[in-house]
Protein backbone atom coordinates (compact mmCIF):
# COMPACT_ATOMS: atom_id res chain seq x y z
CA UNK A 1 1.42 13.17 -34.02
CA UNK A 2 -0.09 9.93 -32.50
CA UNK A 3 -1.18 10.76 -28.76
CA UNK A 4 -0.32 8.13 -25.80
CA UNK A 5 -2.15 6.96 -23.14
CA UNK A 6 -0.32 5.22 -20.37
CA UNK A 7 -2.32 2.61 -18.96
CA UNK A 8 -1.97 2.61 -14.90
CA UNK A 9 0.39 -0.51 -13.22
CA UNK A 10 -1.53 -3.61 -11.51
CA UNK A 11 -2.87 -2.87 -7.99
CA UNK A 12 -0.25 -4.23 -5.38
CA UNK A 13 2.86 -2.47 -7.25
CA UNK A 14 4.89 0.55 -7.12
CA UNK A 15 2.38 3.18 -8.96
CA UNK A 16 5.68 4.92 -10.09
CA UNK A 17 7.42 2.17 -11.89
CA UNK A 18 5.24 -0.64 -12.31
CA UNK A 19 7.67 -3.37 -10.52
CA UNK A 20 7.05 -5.17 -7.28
CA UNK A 21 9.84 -3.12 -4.60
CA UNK A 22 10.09 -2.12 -1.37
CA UNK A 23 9.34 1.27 -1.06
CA UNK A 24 12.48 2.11 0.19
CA UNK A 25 14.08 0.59 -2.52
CA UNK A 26 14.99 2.64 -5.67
CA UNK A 27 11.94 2.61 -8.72
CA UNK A 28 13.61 0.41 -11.76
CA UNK A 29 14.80 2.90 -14.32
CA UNK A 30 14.80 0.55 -17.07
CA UNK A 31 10.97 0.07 -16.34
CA UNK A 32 8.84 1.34 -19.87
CA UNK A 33 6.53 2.51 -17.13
CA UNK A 34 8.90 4.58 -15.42
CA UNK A 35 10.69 6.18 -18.12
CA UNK A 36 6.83 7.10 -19.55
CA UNK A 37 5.67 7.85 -16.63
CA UNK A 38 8.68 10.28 -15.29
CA UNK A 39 9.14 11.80 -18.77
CA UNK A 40 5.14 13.03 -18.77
CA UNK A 41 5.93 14.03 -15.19
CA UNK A 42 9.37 16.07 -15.97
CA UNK A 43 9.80 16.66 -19.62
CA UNK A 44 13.06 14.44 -19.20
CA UNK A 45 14.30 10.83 -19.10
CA UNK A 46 14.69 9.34 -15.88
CA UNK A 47 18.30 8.99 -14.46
CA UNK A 48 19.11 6.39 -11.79
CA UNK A 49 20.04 9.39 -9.23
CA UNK A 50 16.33 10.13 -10.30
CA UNK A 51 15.05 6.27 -9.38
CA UNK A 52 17.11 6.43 -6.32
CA UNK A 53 15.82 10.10 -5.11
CA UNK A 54 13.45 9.14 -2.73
CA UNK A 55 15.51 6.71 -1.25
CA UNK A 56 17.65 7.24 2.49
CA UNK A 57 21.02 8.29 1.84
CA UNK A 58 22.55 4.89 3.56
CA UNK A 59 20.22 3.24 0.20
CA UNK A 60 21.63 5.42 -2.46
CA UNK A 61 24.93 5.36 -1.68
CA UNK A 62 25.01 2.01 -1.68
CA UNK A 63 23.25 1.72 -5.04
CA UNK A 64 25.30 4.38 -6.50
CA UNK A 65 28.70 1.94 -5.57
CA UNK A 66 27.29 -1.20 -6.82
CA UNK A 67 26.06 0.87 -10.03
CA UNK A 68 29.16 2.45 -10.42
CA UNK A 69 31.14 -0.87 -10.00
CA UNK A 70 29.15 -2.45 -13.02
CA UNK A 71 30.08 0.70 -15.48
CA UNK A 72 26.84 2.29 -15.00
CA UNK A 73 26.20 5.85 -15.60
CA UNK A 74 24.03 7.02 -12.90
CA UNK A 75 23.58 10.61 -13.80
């Protein structure tokens, strides 16, 4: 089996998911970074309860609506 390196994000982004967010703002699940980077982390694929754990609960409550709203699993 192939081994895989995961290159580090650009300087001035979030070092968790490689996108450009606040840091109060949830990490993009959908990033390749992310999902790479949370799976070497956790043995696991990210959830978006996972993205939005670090978040204030005010912020991931009101993720978790507008999520829910659009059919999203969030679990």
């Amino acid at each position: 089996m192939a081994k895989m390196t995961l290159m580090p994000p650009k300087p001035g982004v979030c070092q968790e998911c490689a996108v450009d967010h606040h840091p109060a703002l949830p990490h993009n699940k959908d990033s390749l970074y992310y999902q790479y980077y949370f799976h070497g982390k956790h043995g696991r694929w990210p959830t978006w309860k996972d993205a939005l754990a670090h978040c204030n609960e005010e912020v991931q409550k009101k993720w978790e609506n507008v999520l829910k709203e659009k059919g999203v699993d969030i679990e």
